[in-house]
Protein backbone atom coordinates (compact mmCIF):
# COMPACT_ATOMS: atom_id res chain seq x y z
CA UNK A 1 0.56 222.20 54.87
CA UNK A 2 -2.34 222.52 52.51
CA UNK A 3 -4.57 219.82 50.86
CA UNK A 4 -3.57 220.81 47.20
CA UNK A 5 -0.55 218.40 45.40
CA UNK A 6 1.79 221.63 44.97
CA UNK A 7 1.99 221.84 48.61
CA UNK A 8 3.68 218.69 48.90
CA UNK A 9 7.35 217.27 48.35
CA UNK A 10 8.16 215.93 45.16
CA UNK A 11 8.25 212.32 46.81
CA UNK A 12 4.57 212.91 48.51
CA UNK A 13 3.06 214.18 45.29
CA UNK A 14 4.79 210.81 43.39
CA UNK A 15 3.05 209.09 45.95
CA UNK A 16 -0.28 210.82 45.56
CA UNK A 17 -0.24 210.61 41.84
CA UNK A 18 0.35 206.78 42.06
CA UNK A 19 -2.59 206.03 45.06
CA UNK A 20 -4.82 208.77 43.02
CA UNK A 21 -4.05 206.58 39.31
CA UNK A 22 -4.47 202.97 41.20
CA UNK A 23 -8.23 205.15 42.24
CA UNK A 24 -8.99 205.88 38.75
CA UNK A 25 -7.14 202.58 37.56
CA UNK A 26 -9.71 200.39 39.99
CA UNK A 27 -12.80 202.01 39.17
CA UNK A 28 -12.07 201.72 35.79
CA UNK A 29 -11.46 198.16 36.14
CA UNK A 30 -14.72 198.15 37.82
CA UNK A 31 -16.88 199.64 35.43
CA UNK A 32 -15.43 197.87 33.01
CA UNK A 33 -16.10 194.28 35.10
CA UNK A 34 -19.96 195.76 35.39
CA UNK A 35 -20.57 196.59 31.78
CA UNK A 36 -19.24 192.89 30.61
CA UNK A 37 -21.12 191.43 33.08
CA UNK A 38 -24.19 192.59 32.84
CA UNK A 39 -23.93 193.15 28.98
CA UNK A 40 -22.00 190.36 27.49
CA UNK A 41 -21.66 187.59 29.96
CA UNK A 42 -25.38 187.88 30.74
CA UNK A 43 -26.40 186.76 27.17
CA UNK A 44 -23.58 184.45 26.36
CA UNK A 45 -25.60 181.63 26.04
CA UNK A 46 -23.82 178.32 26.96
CA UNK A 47 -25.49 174.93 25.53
CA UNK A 48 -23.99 171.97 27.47
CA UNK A 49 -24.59 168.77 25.81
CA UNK A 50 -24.81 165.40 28.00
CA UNK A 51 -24.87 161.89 27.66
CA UNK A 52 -27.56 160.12 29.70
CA UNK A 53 -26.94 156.64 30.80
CA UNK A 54 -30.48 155.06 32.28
CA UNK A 55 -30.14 151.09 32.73
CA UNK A 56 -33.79 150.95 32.67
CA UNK A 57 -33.87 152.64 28.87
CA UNK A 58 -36.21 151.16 26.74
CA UNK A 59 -34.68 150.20 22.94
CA UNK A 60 -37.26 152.73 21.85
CA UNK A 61 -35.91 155.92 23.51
CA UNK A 62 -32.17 155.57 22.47
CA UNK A 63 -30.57 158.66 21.34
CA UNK A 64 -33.79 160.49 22.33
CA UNK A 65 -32.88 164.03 22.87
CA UNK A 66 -34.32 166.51 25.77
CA UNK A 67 -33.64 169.84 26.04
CA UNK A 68 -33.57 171.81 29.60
CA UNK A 69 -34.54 175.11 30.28
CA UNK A 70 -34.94 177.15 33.53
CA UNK A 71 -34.96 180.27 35.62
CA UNK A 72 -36.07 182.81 32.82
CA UNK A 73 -37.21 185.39 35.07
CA UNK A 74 -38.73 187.60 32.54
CA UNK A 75 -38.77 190.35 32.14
CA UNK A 76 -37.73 192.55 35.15
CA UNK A 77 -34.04 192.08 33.68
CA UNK A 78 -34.42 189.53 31.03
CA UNK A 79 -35.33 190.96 27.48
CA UNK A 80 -37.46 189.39 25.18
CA UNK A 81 -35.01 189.64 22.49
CA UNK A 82 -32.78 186.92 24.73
CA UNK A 83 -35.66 184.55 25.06
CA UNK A 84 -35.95 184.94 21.36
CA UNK A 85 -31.95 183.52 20.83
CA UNK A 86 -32.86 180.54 23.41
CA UNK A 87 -35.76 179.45 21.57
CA UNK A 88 -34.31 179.60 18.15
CA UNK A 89 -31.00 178.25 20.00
CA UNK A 90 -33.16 174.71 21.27
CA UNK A 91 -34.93 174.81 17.68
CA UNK A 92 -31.87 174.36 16.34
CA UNK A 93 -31.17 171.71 18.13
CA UNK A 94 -33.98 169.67 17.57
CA UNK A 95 -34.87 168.14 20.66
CA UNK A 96 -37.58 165.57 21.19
CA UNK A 97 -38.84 166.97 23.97
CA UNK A 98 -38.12 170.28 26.23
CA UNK A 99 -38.31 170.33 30.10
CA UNK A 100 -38.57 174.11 31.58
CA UNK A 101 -38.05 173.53 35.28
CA UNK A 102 -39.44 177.01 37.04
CA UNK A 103 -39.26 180.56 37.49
CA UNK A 104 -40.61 182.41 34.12
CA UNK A 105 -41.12 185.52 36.23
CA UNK A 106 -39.46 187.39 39.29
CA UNK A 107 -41.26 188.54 42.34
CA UNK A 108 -40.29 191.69 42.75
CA UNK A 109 -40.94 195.04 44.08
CA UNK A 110 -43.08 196.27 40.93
CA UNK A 111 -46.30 193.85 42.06
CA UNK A 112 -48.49 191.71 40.84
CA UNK A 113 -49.59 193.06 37.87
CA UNK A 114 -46.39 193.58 36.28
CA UNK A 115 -45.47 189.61 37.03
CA UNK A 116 -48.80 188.92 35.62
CA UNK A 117 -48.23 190.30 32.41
CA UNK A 118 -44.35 189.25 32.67
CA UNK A 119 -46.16 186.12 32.63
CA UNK A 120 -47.64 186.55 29.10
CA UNK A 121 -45.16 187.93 27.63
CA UNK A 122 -42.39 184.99 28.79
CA UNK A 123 -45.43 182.40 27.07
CA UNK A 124 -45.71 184.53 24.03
CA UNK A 125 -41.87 184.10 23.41
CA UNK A 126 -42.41 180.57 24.93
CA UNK A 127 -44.91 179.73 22.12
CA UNK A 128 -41.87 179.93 19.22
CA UNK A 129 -40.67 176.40 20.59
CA UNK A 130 -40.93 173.93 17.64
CA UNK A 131 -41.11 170.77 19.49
CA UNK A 132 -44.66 170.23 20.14
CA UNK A 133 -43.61 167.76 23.18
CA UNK A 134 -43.07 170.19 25.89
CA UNK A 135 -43.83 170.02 29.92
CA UNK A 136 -42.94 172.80 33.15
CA UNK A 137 -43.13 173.04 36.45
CA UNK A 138 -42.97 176.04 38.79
CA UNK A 139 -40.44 177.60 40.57
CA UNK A 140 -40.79 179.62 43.60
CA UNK A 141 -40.73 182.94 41.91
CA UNK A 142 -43.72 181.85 40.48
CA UNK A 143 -45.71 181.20 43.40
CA UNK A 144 -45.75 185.55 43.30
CA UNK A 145 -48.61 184.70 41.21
CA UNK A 146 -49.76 180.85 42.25
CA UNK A 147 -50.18 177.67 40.17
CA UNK A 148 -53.43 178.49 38.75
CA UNK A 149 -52.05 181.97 36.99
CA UNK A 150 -48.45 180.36 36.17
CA UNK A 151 -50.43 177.22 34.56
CA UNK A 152 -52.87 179.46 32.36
CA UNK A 153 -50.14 181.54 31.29
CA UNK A 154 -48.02 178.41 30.21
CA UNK A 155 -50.85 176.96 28.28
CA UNK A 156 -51.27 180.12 26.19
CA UNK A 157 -47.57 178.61 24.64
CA UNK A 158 -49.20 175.43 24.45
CA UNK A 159 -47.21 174.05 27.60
CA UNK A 160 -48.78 171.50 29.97
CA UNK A 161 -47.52 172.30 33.67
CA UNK A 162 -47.35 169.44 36.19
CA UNK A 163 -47.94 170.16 39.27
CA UNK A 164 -47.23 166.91 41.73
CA UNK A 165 -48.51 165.07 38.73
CA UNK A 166 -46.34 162.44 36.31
CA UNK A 167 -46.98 161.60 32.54
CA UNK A 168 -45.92 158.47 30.44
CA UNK A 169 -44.24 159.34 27.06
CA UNK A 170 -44.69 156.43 24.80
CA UNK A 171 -42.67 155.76 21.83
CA UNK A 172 -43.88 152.39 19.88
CA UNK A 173 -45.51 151.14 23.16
CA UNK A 174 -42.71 151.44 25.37
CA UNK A 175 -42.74 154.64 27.65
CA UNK A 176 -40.33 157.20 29.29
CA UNK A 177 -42.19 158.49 32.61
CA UNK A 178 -42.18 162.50 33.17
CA UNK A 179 -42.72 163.58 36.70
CA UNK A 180 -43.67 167.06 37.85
CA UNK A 181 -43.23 168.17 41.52
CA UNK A 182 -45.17 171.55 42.88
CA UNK A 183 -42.12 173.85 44.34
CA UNK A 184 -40.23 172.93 46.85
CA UNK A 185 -39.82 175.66 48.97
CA UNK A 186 -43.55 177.27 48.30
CA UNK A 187 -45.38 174.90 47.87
CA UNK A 188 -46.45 171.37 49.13
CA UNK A 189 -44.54 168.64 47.34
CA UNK A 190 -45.51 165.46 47.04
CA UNK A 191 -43.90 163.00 46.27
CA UNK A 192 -46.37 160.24 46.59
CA UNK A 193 -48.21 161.96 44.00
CA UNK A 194 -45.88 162.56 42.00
CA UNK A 195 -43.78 159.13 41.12
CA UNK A 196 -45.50 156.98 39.36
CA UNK A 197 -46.14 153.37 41.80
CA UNK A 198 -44.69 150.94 38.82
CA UNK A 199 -43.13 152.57 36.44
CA UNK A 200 -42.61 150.30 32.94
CA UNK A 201 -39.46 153.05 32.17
CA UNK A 202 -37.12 154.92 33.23
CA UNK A 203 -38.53 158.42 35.52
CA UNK A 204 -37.33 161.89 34.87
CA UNK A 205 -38.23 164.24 37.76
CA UNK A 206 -38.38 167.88 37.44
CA UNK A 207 -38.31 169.95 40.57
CA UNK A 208 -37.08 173.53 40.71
CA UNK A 209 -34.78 173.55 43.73
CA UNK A 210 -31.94 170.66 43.56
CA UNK A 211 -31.63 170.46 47.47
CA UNK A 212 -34.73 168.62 47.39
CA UNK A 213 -33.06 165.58 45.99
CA UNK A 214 -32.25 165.23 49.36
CA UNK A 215 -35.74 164.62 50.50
CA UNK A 216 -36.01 162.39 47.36
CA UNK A 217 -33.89 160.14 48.42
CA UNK A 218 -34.91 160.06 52.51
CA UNK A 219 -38.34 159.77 51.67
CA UNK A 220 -37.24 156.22 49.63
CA UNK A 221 -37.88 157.32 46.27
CA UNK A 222 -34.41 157.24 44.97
CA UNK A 223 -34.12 154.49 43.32
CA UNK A 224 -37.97 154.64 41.38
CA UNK A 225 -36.43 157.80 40.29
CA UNK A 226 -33.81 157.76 37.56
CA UNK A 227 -33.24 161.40 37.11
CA UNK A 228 -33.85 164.51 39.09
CA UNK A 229 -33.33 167.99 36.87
CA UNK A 230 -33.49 171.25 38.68
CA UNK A 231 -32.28 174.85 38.33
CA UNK A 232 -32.72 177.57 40.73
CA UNK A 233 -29.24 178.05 42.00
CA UNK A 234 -28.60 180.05 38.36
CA UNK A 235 -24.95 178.04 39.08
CA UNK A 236 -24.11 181.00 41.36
CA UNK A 237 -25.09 183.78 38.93
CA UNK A 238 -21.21 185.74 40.18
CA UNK A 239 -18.63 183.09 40.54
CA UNK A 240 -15.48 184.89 41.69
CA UNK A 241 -11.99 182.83 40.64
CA UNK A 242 -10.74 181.28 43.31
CA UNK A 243 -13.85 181.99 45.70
CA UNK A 244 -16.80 180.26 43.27
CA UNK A 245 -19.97 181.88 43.90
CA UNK A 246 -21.33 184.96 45.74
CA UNK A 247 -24.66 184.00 46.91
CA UNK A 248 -26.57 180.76 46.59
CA UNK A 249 -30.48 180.83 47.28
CA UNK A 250 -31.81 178.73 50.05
CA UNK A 251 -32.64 174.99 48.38
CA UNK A 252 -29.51 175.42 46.14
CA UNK A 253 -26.69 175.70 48.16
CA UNK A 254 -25.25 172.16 48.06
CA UNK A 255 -26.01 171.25 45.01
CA UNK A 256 -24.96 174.08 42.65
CA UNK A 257 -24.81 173.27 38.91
CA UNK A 258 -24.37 170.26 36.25
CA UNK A 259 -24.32 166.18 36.87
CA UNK A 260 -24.17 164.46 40.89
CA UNK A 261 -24.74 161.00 40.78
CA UNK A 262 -26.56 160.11 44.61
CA UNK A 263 -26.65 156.13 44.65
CA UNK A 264 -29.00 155.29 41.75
CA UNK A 265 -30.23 158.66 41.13
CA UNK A 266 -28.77 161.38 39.01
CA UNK A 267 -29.14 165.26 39.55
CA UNK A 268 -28.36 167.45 37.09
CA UNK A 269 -28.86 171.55 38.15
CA UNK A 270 -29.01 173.90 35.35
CA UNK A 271 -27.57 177.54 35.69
CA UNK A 272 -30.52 179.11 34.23
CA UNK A 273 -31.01 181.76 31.68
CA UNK A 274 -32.19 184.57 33.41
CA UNK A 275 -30.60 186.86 36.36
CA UNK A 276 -32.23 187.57 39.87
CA UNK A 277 -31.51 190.76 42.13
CA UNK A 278 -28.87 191.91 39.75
CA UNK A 279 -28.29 191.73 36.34
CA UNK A 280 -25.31 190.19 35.94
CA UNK A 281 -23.59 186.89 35.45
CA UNK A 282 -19.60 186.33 35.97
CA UNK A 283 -18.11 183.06 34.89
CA UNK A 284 -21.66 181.45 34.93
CA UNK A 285 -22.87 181.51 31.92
CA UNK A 286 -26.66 181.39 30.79
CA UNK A 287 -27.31 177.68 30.24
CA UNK A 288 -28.94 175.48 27.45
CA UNK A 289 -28.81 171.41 28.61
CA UNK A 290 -29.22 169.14 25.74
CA UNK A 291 -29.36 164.98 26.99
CA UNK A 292 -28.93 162.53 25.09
CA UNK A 293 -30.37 159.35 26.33
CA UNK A 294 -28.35 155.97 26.33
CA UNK A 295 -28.64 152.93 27.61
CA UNK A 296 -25.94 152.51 30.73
């Protein structure tokens, strides 16, 4: 018997056609899968709006709006156009002040110099931001190129980075404190540093990975802290139904994405806009956070 479908029964070459169609039929399916995720789920830009409840909010910060951005990871796979739609998207919105919590660039296989100029370009786009009160961190794709390169390039956008370092927002003498930790898995946190001693507010801590909020609260700074927000996970980037995500980095993989209350401390984890190792995203959607902050 020969290889070709003539030299087979009717019955075998019914059965060939059907296990040759489900071939086509899955790869199909397949490309298909690849081309919306990588084309159309990877810029579907999701803003998630929240309500805030801090019992420590002064009367002068109610219904003060922040606006969360992370993991941009320009531009091995994320265009400039995109960053373009997420700036006008939080312009739009207003905001009173925007948090970007880490990883403007990838470190990747193309080197230094490409980050470096990655760099530029992601502040360039950066720059369009209309609300002048605006503060970073770094995440540890950034530590490619180090604090002192990731901090120049964010002040060419006008963006202050803090770097185990906190800042009092004041609004008609009453204050909101803004903490900034180095990265957590690069880097040398600290937390001593970094929280303010005796705070007159509420504190907002930004540190890329969310897993440290575990070492937040060990370390017995959970309850000086109100609010831990983080990114890095990118939500699971590929969340398959039933299964949930692919791959989780190390320093994201128990907390994932949106709100965890631990005692008094919330965490909130943003999915990130841009993509890492591939580009695509599958029931994860690139991520805008707007809070709204209320007294609980």
């Amino acid at each position: 018997m020969t290889g070709t479908v003539a030299d087979h029964t009717p019955t075998e070459q019914n059965r060939l056609h059907t296990r040759r169609n489900f071939l086509i039929g899955c790869g199909a399916a397949a490309g298909g899968l690849a081309f919306y995720s990588g084309e159309h789920a990877r810029h579907e830009i999701s803003i998630e709006s929240h309500t805030m409840a801090l019992a420590k909010l002064p009367d002068a910060f109610r219904g003060y709006r922040i606006a969360q951005i992370s993991d941009i990871h320009f531009d091995e796979y994320t265009e400039a156009s995109f960053v373009r739609r997420v700036v006008d998207q939080v312009n739009r919105l207003a905001p009173d002040l925007v948090l970007l919590t880490g990883d403007y660039i990838s470190n990747s296989p193309r080197g230094q110099n490409f980050a470096a100029g990655a760099m530029l370009r992601c502040a360039k786009e950066l720059s369009g931001l209309s609300c002048p009160a605006r503060f970073a961190v770094m995440g540890n794709h950034d530590s490619f190129l180090g604090p002192p390169l990731i901090r120049e390039g964010l002040a060419t956008a006008s963006i202050p980075m803090l770097f185990n370092q906190y800042v009092a927002i004041e609004r008609n003498g009453q204050h909101l404190w803004l903490a900034g930790l180095a990265d957590a898995l690069s880097n040398v946190p600290n937390l001593q540093k970094t929280i303010p001693s005796n705070p007159d507010g509420p504190v907002i801590l930004m540190c890329h990975e969310p897993d440290y909020a575990d070492n937040v609260l060990e370390q017995g700074f959970g309850e000086r802290v109100d609010v831990m927000l983080s990114g890095h996970s990118h939500g699971g980037q590929v969340r398959l139904p039933l299964i949930g995500p692919l791959k989780v980095p190390e320093g994201g993989r128990k907390y994932v994405q949106g709100h965890y209350q631990l005692g008094q401390m919330q965490l909130y984890v943003n999915r990130g806009i841009g993509t890492v190792g591939v580009p695509f995203r599958l029931n994860c959607p690139p991520e805008i956070t707007l809070f709204t902050l209320q007294r609980s």
